[in-house]
Protein backbone atom coordinates (compact mmCIF):
# COMPACT_ATOMS: atom_id res chain seq x y z
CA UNK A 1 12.64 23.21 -11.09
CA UNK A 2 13.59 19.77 -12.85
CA UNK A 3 13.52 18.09 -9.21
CA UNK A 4 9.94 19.20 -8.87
CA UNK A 5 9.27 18.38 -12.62
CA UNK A 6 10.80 15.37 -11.68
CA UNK A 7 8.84 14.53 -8.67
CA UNK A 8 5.38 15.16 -10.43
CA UNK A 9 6.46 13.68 -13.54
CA UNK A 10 7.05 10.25 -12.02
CA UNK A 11 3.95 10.66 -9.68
CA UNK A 12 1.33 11.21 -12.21
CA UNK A 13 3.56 8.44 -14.53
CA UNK A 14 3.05 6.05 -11.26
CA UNK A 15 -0.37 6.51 -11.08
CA UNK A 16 -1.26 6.05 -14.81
CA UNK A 17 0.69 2.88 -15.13
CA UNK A 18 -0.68 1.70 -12.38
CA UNK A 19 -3.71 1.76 -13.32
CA UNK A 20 -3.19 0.41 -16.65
CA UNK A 21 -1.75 -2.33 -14.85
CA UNK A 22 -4.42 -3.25 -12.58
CA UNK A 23 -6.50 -3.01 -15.73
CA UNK A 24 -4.56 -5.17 -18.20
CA UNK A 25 -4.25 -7.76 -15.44
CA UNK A 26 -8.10 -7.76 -15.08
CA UNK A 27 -8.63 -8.62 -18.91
CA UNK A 28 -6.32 -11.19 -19.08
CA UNK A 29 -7.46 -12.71 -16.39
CA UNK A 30 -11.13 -12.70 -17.42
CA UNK A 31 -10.07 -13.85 -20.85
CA UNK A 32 -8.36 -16.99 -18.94
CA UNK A 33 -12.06 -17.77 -16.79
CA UNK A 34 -9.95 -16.50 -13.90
CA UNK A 35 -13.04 -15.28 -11.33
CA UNK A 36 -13.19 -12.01 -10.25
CA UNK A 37 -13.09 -13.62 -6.71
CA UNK A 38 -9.56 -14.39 -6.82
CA UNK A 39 -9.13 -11.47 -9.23
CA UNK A 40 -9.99 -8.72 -6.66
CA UNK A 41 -7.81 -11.07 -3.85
CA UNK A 42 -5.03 -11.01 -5.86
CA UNK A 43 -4.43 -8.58 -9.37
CA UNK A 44 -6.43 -5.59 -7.85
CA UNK A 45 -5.42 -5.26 -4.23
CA UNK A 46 -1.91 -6.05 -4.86
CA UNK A 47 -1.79 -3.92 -8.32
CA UNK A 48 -2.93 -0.63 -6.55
CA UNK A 49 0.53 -1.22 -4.39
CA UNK A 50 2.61 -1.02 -7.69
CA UNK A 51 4.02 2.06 -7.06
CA UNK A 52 5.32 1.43 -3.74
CA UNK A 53 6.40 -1.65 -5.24
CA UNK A 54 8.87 0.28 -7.76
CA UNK A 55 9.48 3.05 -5.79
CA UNK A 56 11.59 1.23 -2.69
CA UNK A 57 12.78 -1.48 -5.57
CA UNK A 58 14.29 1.36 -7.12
CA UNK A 59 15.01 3.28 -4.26
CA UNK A 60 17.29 0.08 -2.93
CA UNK A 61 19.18 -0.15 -6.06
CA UNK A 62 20.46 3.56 -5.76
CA UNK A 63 21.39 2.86 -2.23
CA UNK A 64 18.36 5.02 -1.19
CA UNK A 65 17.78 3.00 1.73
CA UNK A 66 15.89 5.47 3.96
CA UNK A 67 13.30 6.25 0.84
CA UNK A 68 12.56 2.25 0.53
CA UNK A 69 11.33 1.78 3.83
CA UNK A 70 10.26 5.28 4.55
CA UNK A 71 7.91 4.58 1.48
CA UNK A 72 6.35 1.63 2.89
CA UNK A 73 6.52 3.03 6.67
CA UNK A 74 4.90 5.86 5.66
CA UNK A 75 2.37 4.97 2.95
CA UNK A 76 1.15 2.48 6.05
CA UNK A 77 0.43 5.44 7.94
CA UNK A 78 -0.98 7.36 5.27
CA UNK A 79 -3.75 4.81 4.30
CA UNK A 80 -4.76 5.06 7.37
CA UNK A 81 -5.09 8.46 8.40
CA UNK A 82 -4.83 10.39 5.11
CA UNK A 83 -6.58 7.65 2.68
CA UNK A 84 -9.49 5.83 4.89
CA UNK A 85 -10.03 8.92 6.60
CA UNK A 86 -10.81 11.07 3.64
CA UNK A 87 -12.83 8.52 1.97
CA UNK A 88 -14.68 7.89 5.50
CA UNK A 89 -15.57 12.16 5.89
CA UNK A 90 -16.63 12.15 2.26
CA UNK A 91 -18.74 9.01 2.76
CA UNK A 92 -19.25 7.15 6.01
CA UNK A 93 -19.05 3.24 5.96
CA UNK A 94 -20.32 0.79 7.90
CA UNK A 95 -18.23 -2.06 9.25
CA UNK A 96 -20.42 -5.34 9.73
CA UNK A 97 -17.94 -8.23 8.63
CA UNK A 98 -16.52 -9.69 11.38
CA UNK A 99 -13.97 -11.53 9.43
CA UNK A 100 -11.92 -8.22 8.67
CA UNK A 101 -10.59 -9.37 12.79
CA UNK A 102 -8.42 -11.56 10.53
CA UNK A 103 -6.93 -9.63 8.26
CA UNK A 104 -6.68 -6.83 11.19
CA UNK A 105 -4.70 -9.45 13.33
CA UNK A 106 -2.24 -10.10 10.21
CA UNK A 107 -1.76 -6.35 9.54
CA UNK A 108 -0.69 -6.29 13.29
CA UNK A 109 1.32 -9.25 13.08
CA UNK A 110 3.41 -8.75 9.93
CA UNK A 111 3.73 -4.79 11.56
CA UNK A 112 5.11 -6.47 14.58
CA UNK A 113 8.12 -8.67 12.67
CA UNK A 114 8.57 -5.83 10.76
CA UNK A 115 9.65 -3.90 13.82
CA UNK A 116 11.28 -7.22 15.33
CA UNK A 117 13.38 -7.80 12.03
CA UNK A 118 14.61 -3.68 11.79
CA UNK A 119 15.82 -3.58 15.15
CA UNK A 120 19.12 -4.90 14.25
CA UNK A 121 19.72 -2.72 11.52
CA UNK A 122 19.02 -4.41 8.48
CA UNK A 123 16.49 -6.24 6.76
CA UNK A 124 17.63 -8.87 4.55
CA UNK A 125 16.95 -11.79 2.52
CA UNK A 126 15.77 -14.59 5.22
CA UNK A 127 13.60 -11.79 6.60
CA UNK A 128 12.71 -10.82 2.85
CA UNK A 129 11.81 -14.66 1.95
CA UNK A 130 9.75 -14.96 5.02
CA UNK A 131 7.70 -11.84 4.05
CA UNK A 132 6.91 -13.07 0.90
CA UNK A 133 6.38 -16.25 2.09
CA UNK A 134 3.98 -15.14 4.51
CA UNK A 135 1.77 -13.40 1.57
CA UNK A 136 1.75 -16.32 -0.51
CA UNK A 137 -0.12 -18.54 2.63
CA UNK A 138 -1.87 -15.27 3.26
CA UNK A 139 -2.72 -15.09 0.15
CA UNK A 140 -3.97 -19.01 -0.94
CA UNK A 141 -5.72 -18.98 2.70
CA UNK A 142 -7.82 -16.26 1.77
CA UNK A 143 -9.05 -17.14 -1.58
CA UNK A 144 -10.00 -20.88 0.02
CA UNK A 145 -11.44 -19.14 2.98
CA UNK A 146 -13.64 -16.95 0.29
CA UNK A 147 -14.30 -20.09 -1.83
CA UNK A 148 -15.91 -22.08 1.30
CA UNK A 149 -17.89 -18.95 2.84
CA UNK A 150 -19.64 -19.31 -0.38
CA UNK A 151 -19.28 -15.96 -2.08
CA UNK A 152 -20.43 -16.29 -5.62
CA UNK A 153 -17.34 -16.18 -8.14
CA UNK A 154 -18.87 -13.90 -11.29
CA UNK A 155 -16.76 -14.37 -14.12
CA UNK A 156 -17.26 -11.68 -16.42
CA UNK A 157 -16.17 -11.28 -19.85
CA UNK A 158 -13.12 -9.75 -21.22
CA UNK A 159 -13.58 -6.63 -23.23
CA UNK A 160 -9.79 -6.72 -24.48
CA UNK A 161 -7.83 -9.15 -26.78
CA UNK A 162 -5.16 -11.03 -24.74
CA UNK A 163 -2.56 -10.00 -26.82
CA UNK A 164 -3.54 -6.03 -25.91
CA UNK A 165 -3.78 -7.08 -22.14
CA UNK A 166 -0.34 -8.48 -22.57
CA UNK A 167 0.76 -5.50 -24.40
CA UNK A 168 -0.50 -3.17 -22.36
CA UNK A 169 0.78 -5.41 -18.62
CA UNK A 170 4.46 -5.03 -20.37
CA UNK A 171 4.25 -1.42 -21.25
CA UNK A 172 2.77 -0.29 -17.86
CA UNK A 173 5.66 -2.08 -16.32
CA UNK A 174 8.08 -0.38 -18.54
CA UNK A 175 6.41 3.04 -17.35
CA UNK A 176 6.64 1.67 -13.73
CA UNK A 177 10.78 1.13 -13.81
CA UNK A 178 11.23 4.36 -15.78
CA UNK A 179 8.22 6.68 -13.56
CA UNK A 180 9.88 5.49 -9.99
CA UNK A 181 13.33 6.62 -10.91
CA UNK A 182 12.33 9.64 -12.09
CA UNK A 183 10.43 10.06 -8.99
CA UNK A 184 13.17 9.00 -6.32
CA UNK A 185 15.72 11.48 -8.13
CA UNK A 186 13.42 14.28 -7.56
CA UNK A 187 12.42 12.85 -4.08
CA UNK A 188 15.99 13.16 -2.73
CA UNK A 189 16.99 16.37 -4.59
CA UNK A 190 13.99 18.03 -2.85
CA UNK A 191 15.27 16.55 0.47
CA UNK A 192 18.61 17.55 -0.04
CA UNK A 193 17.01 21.37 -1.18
CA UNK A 194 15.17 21.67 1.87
CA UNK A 195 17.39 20.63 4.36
CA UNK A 196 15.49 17.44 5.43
CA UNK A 197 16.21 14.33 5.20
CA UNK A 198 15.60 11.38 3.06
CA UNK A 199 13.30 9.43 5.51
CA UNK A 200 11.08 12.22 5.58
CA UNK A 201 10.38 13.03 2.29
CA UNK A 202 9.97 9.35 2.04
CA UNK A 203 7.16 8.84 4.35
CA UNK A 204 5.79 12.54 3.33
CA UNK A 205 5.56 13.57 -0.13
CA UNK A 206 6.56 9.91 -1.35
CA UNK A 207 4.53 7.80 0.38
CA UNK A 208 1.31 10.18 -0.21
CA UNK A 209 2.17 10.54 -3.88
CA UNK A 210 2.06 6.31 -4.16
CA UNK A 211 -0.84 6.12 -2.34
CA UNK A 212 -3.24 7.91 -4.53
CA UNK A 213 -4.26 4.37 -6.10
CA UNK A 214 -5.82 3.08 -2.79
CA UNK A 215 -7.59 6.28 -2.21
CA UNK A 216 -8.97 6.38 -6.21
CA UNK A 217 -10.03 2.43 -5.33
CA UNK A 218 -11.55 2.95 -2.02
CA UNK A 219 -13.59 5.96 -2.56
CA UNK A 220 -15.18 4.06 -6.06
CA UNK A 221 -15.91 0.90 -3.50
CA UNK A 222 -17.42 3.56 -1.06
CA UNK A 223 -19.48 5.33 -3.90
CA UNK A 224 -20.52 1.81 -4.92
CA UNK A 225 -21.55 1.06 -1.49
CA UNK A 226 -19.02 -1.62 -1.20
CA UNK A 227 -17.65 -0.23 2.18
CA UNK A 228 -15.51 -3.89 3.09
CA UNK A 229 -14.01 -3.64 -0.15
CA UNK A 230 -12.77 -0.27 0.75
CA UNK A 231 -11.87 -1.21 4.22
CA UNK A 232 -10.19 -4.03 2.30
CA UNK A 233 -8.24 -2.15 -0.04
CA UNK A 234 -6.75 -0.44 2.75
CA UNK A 235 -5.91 -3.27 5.28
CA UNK A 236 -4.62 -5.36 2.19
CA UNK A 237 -2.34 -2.19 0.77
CA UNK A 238 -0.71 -2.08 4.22
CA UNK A 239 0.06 -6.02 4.72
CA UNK A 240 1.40 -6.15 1.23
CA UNK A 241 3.68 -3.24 1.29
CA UNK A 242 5.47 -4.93 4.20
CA UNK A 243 5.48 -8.21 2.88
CA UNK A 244 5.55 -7.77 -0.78
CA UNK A 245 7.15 -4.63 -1.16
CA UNK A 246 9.78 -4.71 1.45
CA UNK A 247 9.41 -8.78 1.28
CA UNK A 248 10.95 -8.56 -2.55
CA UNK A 249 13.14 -5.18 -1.94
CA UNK A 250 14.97 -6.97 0.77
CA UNK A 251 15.73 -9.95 -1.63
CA UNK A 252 16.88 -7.82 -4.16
CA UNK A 253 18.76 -5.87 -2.04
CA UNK A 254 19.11 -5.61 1.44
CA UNK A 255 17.75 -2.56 3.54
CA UNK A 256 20.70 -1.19 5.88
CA UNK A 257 18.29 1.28 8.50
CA UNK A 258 20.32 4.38 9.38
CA UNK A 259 19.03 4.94 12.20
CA UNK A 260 16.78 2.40 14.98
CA UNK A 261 15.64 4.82 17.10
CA UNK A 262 13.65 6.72 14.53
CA UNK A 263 12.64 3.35 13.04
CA UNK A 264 11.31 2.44 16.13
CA UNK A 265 9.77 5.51 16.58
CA UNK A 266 8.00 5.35 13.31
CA UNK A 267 7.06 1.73 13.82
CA UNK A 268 5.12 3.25 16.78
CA UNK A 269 3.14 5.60 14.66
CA UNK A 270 2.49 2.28 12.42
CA UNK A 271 0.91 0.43 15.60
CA UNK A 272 -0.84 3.42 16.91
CA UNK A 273 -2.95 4.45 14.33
CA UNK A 274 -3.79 0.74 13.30
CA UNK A 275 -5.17 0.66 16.67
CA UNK A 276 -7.36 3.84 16.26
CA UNK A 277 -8.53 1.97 12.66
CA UNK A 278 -9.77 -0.72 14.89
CA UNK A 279 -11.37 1.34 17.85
CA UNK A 280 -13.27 2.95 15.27
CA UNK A 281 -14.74 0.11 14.18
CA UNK A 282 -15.75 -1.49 17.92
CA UNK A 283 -18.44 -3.33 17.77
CA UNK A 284 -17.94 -5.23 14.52
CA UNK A 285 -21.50 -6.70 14.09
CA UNK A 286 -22.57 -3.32 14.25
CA UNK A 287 -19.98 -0.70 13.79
CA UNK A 288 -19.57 2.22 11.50
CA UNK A 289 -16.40 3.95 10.59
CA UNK A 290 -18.45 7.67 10.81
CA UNK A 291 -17.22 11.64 9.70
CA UNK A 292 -15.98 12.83 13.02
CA UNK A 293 -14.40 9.59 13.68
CA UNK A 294 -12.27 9.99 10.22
CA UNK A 295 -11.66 13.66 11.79
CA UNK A 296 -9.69 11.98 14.39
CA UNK A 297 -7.74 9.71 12.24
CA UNK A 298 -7.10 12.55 9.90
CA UNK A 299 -6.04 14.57 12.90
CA UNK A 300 -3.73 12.18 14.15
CA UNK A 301 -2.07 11.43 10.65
CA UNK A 302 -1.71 15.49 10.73
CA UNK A 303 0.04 15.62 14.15
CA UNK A 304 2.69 12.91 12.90
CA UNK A 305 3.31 15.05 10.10
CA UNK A 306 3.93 18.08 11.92
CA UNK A 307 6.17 15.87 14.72
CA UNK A 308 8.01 14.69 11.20
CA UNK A 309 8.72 18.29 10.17
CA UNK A 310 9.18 20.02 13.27
């Protein structure tokens, strides 16, 4: 019972300090004229990814290689066809941006070095620098991209004192550390308990668990009729959990993959459903992302889990 206690513990720990985080960012940013433009580029798409962030950190420094890049593997594939597809059979959303092609194309590109880099074995610091290298230019081109389209920056005004934001940005870090051990122990008991392995618990139970953020974000932005936000959330989750999750984790310590052949196999799951997300949304200047077509991505998400288990 303590590995479950464990497991749930950390979860629902993940998921509050997550939160806080994303929130304490917010204020301090406001406080600092920072506009919500860059704010939503930056502090809130990258914030709901915290707890993927600490989980493979973690998950590296107790040699838990196969839960560190199951987590990111498989939360991939879960925003996909678990996240965007529950959010799109609650509420539809229509897809009329053409510029999401971009951000598609990186997803697909940063997926594609991902595989590239594993296939020796190991993922290490040059391949960790590039990552994070890559979301930094990713990152600045997207917020001058924004600035020159001409999309009004609102700066609203901060309802917090800094030193609270500050307070609250250290604390929810704390939580963070503390709420991803927790969670990893229980993670690989559970494996261990029922007789499966660490890689798929990872990309199971633990990559589900950390992506309850992104689905909490992307069904407000769907309720709020914001459906590229939500789209966004989702195709922004996915590149930075490769390059800012494993990007940093591979810095801090190098990912050793057990086995390539699985790796490879799950890299394939990776690129298939991505290309389902973008069938789905054929034609751009007209598209919509409806119910039965979430079905299908929910279905497929389904089948992988039952090929994981089986």
């Amino acid at each position: 019972m303590m590995a479950y206690f464990q497991l749930l513990a950390g979860l629902a720990l993940l998921v509050v300090c997550g939160n806080y985080l994303v929130s304490g960012s917010v204020q301090l940013a406001r406080h600092f004229k920072v506009s919500t433009l860059i704010v939503g580029l930056t502090i809130v798409a990258y914030g709901t990814s915290a707890p993927e962030m600490f989980i493979s950190i973690g998950s590296a420094l107790q040699n838990a290689h196969d839960i560190a890049l199951g987590n990111v593997i498989g939360s991939n594939i879960a925003n996909i066809g678990c996240i965007l597809a529950i959010v799109v059979l609650i509420c539809p959303l229509p897809v009329q941006n053409r510029s999401i092609a971009f951000d598609i194309t990186i997803m697909f590109a940063v997926s594609a070095l991902l595989l590239l880099f594993g296939l020796n074995g190991i993922i290490g610091r040059v391949e960790g620098i590039l990552f994070v290298s890559i979301l930094l230019a990713y990152t600045i081109f997207s917020v001058i991209k924004a600035k020159k389209a001409g999309v009004p920056e609102k700066t609203e005004a901060a309802t917090m004192k800094p030193a609270i934001a500050i307070l609250m940005i250290a604390l929810s870090i704390v939580g963070l550390y503390f709420s991803s051990g927790w969670f990893v122990s229980g993670a690989r008991e559970i494996a261990l308990r029922w007789g499966v392995s660490e890689r798929v618990i990872a990309i199971s139970v633990v990559a589900v668990g950390t992506s309850m953020p992104e689905l909490t974000a992307s069904l407000i932005a769907a309720f709020r009729k914001e459906a590229d936000l939500s789209i966004g959330n989702i195709i922004g989750s996915n590149l930075f959990n490769i390059t800012g999750v494993l990007g940093i984790t591979a810095i801090v310590n190098p990912l050793n993959i057990s086995s390539r052949q699985l790796f490879a196999y799950d890299m394939l799951w990776v690129f298939g459903i991505s290309v389902a997300l973008v069938l789905t949304m054929v034609p751009l200047s007209k598209g919509k992302i409806n119910r039965w077509e979430g079905g299908i991505l929910l279905s497929i998400f389904a089948v992988y889990m039952f090929m994981l288990f089986r």
